[in-house]
Protein backbone atom coordinates (compact mmCIF):
# COMPACT_ATOMS: atom_id res chain seq x y z
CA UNK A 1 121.56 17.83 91.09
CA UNK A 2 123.78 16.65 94.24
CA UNK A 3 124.56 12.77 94.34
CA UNK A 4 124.00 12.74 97.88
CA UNK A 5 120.07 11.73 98.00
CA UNK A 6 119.94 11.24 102.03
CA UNK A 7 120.14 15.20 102.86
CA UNK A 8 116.69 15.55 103.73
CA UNK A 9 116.32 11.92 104.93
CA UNK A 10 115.94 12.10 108.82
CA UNK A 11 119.57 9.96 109.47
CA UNK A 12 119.18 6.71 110.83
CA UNK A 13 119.70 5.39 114.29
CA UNK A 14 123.00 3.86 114.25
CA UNK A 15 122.62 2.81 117.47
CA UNK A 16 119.98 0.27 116.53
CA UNK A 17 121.93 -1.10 114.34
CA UNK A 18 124.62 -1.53 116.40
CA UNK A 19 121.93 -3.55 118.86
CA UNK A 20 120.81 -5.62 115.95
CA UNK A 21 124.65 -6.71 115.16
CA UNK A 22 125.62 -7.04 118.67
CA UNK A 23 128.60 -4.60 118.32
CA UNK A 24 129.04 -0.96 119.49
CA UNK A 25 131.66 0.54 117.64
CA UNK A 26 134.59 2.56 119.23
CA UNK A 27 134.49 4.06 116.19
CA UNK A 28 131.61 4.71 114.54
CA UNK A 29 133.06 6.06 111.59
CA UNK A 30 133.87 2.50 110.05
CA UNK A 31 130.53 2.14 110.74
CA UNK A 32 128.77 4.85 108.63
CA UNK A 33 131.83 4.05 105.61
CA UNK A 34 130.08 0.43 105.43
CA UNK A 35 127.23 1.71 104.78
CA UNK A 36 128.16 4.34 102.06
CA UNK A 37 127.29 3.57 98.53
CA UNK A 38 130.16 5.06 95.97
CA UNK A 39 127.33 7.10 94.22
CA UNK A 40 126.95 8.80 98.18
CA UNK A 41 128.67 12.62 98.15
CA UNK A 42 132.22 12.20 98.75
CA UNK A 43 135.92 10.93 97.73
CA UNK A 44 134.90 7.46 96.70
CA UNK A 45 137.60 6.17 98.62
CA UNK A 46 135.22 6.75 101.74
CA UNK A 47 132.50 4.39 100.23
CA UNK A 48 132.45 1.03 101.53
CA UNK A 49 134.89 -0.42 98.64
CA UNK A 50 137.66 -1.01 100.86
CA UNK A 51 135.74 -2.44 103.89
CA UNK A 52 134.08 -4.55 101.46
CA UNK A 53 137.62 -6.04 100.14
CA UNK A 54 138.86 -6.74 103.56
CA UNK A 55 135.69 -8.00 105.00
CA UNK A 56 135.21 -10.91 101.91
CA UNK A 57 138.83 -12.36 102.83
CA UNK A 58 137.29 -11.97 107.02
CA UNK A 59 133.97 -13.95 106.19
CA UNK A 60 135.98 -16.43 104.18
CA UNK A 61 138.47 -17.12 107.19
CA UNK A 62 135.79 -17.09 109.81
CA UNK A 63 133.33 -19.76 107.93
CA UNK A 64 136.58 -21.64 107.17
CA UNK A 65 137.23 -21.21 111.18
CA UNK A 66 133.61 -22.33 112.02
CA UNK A 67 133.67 -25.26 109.96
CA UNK A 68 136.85 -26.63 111.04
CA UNK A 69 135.68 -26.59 114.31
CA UNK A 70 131.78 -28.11 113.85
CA UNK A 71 132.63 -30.93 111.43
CA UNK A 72 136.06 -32.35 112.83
CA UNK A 73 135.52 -35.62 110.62
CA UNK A 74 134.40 -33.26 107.52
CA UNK A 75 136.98 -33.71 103.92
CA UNK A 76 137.78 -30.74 102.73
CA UNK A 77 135.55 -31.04 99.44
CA UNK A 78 132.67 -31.05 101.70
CA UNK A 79 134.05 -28.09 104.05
CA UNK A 80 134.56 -26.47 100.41
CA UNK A 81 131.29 -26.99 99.36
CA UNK A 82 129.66 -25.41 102.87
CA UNK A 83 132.25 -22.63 102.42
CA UNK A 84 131.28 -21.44 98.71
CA UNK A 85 127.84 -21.93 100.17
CA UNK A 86 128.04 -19.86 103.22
CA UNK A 87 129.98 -16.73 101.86
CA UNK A 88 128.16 -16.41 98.19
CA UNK A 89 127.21 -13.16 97.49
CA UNK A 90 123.31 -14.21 97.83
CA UNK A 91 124.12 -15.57 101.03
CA UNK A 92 125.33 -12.16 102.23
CA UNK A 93 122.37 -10.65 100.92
CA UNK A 94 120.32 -12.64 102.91
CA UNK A 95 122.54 -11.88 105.98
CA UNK A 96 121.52 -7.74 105.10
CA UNK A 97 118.35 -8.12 104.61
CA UNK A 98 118.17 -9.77 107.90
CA UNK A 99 120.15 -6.51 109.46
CA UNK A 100 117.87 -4.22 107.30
CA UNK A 101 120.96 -2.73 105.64
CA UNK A 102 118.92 -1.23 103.28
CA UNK A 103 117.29 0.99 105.52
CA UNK A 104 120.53 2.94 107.19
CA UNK A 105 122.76 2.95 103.56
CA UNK A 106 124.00 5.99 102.44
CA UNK A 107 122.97 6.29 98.38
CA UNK A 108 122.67 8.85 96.05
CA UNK A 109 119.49 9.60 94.59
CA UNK A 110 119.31 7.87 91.60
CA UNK A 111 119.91 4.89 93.48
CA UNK A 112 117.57 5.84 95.90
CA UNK A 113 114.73 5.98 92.98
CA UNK A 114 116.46 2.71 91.20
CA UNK A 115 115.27 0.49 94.63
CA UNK A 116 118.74 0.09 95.62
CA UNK A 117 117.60 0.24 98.91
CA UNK A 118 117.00 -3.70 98.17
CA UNK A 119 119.32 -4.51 95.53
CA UNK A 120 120.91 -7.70 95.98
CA UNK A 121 124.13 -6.76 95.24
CA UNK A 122 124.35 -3.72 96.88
CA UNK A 123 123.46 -5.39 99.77
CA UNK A 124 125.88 -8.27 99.24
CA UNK A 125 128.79 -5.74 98.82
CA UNK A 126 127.87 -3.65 101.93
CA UNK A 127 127.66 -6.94 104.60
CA UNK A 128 130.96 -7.91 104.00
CA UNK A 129 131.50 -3.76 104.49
CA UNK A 130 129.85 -4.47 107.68
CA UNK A 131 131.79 -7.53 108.59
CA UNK A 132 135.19 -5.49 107.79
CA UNK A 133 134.42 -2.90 110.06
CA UNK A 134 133.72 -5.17 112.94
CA UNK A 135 137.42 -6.35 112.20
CA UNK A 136 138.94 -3.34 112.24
CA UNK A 137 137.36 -1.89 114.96
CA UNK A 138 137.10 -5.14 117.62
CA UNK A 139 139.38 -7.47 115.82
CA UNK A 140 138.86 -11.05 114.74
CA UNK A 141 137.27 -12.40 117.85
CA UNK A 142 134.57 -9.65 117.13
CA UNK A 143 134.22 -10.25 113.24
CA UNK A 144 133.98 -13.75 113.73
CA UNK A 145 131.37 -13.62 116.64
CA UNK A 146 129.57 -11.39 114.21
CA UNK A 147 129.55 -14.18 111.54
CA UNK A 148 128.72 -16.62 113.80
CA UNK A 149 125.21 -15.04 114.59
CA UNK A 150 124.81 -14.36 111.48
CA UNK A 151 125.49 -17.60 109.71
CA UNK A 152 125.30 -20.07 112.52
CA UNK A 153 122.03 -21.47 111.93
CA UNK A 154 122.84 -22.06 108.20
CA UNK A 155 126.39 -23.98 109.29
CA UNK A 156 124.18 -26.37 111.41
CA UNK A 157 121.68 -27.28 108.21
CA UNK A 158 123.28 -30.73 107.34
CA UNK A 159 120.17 -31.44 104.25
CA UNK A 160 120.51 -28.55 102.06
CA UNK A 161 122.02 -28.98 99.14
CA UNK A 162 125.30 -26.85 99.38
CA UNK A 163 126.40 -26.74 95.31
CA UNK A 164 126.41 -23.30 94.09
CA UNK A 165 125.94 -23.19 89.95
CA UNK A 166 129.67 -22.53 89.57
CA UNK A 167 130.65 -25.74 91.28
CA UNK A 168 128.18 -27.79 90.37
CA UNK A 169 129.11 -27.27 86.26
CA UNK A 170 132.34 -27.59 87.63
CA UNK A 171 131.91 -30.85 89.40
CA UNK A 172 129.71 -32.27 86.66
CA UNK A 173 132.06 -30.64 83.59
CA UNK A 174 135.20 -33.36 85.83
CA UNK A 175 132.54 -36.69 85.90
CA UNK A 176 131.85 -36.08 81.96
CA UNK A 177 135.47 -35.69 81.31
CA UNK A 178 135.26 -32.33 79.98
CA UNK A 179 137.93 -29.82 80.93
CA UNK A 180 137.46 -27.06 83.76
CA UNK A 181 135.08 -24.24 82.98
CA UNK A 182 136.11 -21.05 82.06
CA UNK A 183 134.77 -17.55 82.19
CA UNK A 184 134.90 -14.81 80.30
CA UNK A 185 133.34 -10.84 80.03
CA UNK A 186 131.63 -10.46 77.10
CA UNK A 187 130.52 -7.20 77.59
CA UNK A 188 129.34 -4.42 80.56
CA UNK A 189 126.79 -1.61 80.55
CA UNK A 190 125.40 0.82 83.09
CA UNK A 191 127.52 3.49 84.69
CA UNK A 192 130.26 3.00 86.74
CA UNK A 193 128.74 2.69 89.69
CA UNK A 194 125.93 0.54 88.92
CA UNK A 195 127.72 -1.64 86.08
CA UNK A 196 125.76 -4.68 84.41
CA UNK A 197 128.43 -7.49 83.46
CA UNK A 198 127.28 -10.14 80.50
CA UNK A 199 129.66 -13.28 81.00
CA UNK A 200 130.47 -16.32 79.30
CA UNK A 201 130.53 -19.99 80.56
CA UNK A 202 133.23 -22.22 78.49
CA UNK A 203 133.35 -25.71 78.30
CA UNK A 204 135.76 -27.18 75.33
CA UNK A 205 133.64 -29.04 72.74
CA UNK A 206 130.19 -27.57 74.10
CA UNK A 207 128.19 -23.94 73.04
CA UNK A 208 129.07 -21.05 75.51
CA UNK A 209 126.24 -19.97 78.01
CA UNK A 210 125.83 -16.37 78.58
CA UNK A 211 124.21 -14.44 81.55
CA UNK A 212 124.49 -10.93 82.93
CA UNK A 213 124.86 -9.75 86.31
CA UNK A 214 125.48 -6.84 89.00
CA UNK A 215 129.33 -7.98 89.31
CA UNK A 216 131.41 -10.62 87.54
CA UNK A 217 130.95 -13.34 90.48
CA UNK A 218 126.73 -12.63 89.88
CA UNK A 219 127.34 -13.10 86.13
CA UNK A 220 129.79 -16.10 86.79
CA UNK A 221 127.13 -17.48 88.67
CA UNK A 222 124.36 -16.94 86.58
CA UNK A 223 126.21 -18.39 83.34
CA UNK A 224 126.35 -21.45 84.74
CA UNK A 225 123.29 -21.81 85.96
CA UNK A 226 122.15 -20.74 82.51
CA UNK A 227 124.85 -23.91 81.06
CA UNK A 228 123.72 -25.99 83.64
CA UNK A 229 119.61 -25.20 83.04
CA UNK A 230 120.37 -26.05 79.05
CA UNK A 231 122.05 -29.42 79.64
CA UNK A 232 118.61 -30.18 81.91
CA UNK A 233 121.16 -30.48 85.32
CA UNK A 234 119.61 -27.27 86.83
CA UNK A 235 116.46 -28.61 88.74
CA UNK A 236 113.64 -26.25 90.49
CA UNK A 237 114.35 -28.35 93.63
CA UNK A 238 118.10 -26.60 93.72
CA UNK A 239 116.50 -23.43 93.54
CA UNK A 240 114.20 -24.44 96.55
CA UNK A 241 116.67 -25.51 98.23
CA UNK A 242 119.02 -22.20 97.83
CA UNK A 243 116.27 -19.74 98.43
């Protein structure tokens, strides 16, 4: 049976997409490679791998941009703390959702029948596609304009907790006087292109925490939340205030 699952699919219009990120592409191909899965028909190198790469390090520098800018009187641990907020991977996944990503991605059929239409990850992976495209085709101004819409109301939310589980074991892990946390794979399953990941939290001197996860940074994250939730420092109110 053919990976490519979208054959008979009527294909989406691109050009409502385009509307909904407030960029027309000069070329459209980056485009449709942003939104193609690796299980898609194809070389895998035209999946959205390599937009992905380049468009983490673009959201990174653009958040680190907008925040610079907004909070002039901000330290940097509290510009940090926004940043790892504002570019986490469930972040992102918000950000697609909000797109409907799901809806114009290119996927073979088993991951049409898995619901990866709305997996997380999947969705994670292919905004910062999206946001790597933008770059390449408009340049900087244009990726970060895209970010902007995309994230701006979130930058201007001065309440919400902005500790992700990572740096809040971290930051707790220092006041204790424990050393830095550490991280390590304990294992992966799945096929290649839909791998599960089982991590380990470390702390010197306390029992490891283990969590799995779509990608090492999900399984990072959920580790130590899964530390955190043992040691009773993982409250329902944090994951109000996250969701």
């Amino acid at each position: 049976m053919s990976k490519g699952g979208d054959g008979a699919r009527k294909a989406p219009d691109l050009a409502r997409l385009e509307a909904t990120l407030g960029h027309g592409f000069a070329d459209r191909t980056l485009l449709i490679a942003a939104l193609t899965h690796m299980s898609h028909d194809g070389p895998r190198i035209e999946s959205y791998q390599r937009l992905e790469f380049l468009g983490d390090r673009v959201l990174g520098l653009s958040v680190a941009d907008m925040l610079f800018a907004r909070y002039p009187q901000a330290e940097e641990g509290d510009m940090s703390r926004r940043l790892a907020d504002l570019v986490r991977k469930e972040t992102c996944a918000e950000v697609a959702l909000g797109w409907d990503l799901g809806s114009y991605m290119r996927l073979g059929e088993g991951e049409i029948l898995g619901g990866a239409r709305k997996n997380k990850a999947i969705l994670a992976d292919a905004c910062e596609a999206i946001i790597g495209a933008v770059f390449i085709d408009g340049g900087y101004g244009a990726a970060r304009a895209l970010v902007e819409r995309a994230l701006g109301e979130r930058l201007l939310k001065p309440v919400r907790p902005l500790r992700d589980a990572k740096t809040a074991l971290q930051e707790w892990a220092q006041g204790k006087g424990y050393p830095t946390p550490t991280y390590s794979e304990r294992g992966r399953s799945g096929p290649d292109h839909a791998p599960v990941f089982r991590v380990a939290a470390r702390i010197v001197g306390l029992t490891d925490a283990e969590a799995q996860g779509p990608s090492k940074r999900f399984a990072e994250q959920a580790a130590a939340e899964a530390f955190l939730r043992r040691e009773g420092l993982w409250a329902e109110q944090q994951e109000n205030d996250h969701g």
